[in-house]
Protein backbone atom coordinates (compact mmCIF):
# COMPACT_ATOMS: atom_id res chain seq x y z
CA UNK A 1 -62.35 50.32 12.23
CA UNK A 2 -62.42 48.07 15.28
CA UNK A 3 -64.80 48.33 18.00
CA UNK A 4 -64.23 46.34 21.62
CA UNK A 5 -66.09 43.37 22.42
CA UNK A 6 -65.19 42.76 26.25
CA UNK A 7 -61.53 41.67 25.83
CA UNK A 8 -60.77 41.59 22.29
CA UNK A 9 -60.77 44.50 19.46
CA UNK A 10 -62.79 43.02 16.70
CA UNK A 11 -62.78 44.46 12.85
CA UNK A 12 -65.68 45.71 11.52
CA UNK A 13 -67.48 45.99 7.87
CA UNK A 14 -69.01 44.53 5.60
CA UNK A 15 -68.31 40.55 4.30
CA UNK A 16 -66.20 42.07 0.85
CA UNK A 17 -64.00 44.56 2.72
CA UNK A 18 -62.69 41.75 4.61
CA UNK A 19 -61.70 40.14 1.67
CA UNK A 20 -60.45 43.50 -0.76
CA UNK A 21 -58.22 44.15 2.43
CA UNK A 22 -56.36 41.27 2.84
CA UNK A 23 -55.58 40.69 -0.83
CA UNK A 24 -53.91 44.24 -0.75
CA UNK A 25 -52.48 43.73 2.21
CA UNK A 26 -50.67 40.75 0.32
CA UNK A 27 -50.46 42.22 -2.99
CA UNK A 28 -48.61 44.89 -1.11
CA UNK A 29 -46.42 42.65 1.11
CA UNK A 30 -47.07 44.18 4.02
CA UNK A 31 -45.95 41.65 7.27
CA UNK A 32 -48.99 41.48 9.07
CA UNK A 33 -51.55 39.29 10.70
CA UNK A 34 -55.03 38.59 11.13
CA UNK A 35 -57.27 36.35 13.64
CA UNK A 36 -60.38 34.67 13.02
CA UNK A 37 -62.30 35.28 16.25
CA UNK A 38 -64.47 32.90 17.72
CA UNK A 39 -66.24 32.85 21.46
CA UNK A 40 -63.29 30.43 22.51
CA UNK A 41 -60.68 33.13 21.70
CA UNK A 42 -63.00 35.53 23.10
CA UNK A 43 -62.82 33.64 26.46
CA UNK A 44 -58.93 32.54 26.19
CA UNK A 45 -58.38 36.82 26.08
CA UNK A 46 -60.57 37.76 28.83
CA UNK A 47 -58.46 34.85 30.91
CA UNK A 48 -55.08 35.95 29.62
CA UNK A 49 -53.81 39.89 29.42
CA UNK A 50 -50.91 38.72 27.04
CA UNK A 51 -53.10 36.59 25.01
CA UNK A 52 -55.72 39.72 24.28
CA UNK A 53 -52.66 41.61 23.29
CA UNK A 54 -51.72 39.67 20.73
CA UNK A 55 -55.04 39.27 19.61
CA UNK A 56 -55.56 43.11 19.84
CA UNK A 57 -52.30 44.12 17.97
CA UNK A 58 -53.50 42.02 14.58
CA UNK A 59 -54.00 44.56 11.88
CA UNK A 60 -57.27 42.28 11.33
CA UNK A 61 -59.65 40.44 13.92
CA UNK A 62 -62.53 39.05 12.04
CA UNK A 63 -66.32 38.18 14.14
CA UNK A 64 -65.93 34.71 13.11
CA UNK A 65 -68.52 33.12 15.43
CA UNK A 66 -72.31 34.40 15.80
CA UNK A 67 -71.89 35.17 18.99
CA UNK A 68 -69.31 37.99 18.49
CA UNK A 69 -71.79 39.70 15.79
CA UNK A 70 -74.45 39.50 18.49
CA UNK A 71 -71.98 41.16 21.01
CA UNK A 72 -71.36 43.91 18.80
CA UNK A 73 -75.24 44.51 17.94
CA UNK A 74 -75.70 44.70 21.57
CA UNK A 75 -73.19 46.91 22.98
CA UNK A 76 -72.46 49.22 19.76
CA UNK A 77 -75.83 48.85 18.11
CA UNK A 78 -75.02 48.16 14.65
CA UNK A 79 -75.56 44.61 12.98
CA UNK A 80 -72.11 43.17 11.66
CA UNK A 81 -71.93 40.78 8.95
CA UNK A 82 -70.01 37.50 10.20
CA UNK A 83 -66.77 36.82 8.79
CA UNK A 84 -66.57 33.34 9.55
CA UNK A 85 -63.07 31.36 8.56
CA UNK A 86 -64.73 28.76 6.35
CA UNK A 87 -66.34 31.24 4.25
CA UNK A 88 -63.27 33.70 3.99
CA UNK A 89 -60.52 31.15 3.58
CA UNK A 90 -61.94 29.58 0.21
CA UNK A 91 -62.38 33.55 -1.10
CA UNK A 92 -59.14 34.24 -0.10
CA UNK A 93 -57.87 31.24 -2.34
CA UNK A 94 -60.49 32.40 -5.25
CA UNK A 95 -58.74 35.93 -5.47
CA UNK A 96 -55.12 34.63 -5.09
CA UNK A 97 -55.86 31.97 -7.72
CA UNK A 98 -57.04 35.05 -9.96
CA UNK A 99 -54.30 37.42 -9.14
CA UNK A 100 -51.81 35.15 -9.15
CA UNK A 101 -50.44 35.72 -5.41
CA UNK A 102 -48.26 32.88 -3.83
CA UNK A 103 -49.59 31.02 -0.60
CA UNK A 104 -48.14 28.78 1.46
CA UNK A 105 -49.84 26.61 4.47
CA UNK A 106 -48.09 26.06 7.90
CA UNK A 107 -49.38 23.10 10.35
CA UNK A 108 -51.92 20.26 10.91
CA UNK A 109 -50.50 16.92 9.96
CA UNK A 110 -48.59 15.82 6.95
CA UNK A 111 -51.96 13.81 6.04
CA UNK A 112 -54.06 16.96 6.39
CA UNK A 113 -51.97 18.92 4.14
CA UNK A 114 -51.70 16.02 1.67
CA UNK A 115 -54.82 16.06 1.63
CA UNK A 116 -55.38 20.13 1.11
CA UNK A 117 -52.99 19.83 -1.91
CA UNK A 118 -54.95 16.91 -3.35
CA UNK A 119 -58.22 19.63 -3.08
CA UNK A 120 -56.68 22.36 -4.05
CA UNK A 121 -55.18 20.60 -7.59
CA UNK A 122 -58.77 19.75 -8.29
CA UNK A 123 -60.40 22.68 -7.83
CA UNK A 124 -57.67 25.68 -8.20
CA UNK A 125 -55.78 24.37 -10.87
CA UNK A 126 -53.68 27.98 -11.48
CA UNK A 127 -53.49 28.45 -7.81
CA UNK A 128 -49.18 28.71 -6.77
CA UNK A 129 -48.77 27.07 -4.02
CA UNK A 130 -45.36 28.40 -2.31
CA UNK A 131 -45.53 25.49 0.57
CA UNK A 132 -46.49 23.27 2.32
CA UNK A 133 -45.15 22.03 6.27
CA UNK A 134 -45.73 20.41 8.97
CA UNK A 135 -44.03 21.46 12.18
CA UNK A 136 -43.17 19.44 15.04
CA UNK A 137 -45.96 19.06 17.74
CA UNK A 138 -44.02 21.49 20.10
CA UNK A 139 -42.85 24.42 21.02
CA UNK A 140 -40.15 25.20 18.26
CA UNK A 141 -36.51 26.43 19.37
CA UNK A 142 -34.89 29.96 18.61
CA UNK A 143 -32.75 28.44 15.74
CA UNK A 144 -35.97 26.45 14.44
CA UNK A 145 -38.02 29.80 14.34
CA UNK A 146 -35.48 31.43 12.44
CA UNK A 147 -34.97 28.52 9.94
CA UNK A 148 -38.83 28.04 9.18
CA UNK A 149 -38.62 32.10 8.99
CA UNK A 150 -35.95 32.02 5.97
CA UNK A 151 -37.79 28.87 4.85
CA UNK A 152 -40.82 30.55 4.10
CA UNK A 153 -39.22 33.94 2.56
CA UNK A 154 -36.94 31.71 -0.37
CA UNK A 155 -41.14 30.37 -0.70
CA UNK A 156 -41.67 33.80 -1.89
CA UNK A 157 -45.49 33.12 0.02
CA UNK A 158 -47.59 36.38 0.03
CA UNK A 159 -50.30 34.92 1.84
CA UNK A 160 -49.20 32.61 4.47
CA UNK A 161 -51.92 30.40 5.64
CA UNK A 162 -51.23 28.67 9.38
CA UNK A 163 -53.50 26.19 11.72
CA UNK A 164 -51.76 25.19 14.84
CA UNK A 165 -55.05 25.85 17.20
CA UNK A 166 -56.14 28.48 19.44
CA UNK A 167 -53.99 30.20 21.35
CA UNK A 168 -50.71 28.84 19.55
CA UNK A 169 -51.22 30.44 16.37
CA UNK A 170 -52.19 33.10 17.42
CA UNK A 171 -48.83 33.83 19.42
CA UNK A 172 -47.01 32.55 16.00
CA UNK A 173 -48.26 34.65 14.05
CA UNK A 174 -47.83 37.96 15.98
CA UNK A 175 -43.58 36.15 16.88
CA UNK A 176 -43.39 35.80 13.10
CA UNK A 177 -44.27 39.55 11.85
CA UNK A 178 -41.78 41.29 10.37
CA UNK A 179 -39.65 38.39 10.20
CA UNK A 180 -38.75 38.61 6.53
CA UNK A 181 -36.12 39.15 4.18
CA UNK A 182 -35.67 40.75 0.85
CA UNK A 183 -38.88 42.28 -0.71
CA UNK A 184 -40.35 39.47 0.98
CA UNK A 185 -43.40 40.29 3.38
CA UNK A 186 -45.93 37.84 4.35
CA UNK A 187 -49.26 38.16 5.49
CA UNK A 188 -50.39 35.92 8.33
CA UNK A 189 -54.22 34.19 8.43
CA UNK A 190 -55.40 31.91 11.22
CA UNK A 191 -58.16 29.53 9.45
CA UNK A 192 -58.75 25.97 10.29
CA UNK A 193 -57.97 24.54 6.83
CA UNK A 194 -58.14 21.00 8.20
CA UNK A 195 -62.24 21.55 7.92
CA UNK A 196 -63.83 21.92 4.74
CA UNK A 197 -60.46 21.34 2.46
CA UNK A 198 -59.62 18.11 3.91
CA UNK A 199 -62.93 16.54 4.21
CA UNK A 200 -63.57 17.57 0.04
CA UNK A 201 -60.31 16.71 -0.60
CA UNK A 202 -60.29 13.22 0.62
């Protein structure tokens, strides 16, 4: 269920719904997308019509910040846990280390994700790692979208992780669902990996 929070459509529930969800949702390959929402998404919608859309048609929209869970305590009455990305992203790894579903991470620098792989060897030894990549620090072209598109289906990635900063990936993500091939789906998270994985794993 989502409830409206000024000019975003934010999910609700409890902390472990979040994460039974989104492992189905990649267990079951179904293309989608979800945002980790924080006050500066919350302001970037409420500035930009298109923006909220995007935001709004994610299957998911988690109350990352404080803020947000205040919002929704105020205006719908009810007190919602907060589903912040540094907490859900290293669950989300947990469970697809256990069930054995393939990730991949898209953006930051090639130093960042050197770094991530580094971190994640140590400390999720059975976790398959489809990819890794780093794309160029602009817009991509039609034929480039389409190439990283087939890259990342012969990856076989369930769980597609991507950090190219707010309002980017966001717009990525939602011009990248349903872009697959084969029995290949992918499901689309917005964290920002470069935090706690390449800090540990330097």
């Amino acid at each position: 269920m989502k409830k409206k929070l000024i000019s975003i459509d934010l999910t609700t529930g409890n902390y472990a719904s979040f994460i039974d969800r989104q492992i189905t949702m990649a267990q079951q390959r179904t293309s989608t997308y979800t945002c980790v929402s924080n006050v500066h998404m919350l302001v970037e919608a409420y500035r930009d019509a298109s923006f909220a859309e995007v935001v709004n048609q994610a299957d998911m929209a988690t109350p990352d910040g404080r803020p947000l869970t205040w919002g929704l305590k105020l205006i719908h009455g009810f007190d919602q846990d907060r589903v912040a990305g540094l907490d859900l992203m290293p669950d989300l790894i947990a469970e697809a280390e256990k069930k054995g579903i393939p990730v991949y991470f898209y953006g930051g620098t090639p130093q960042m994700l050197e770094a991530t792989d580094r971190y994640l060897k140590k400390t999720h030894p059975q976790l398959q790692v489809a990819g890794y990549y780093s794309p160029p620090f602009r817009p991509l072209t039609a034929v480039e979208e389409n190439e990283t598109a087939a890259m990342i289906n012969r990856s076989g990635a369930q769980l597609v992780f991507v950090a190219l900063g707010c309002p980017k990936q966001e717009r990525w993500m939602a011009a990248m669902k349903g872009k697959n091939s084969g029995r290949h789906d992918w499901y689309w998270w917005s964290p920002a990996y470069d935090g706690r994985f390449t800090i540990q794993g330097t």
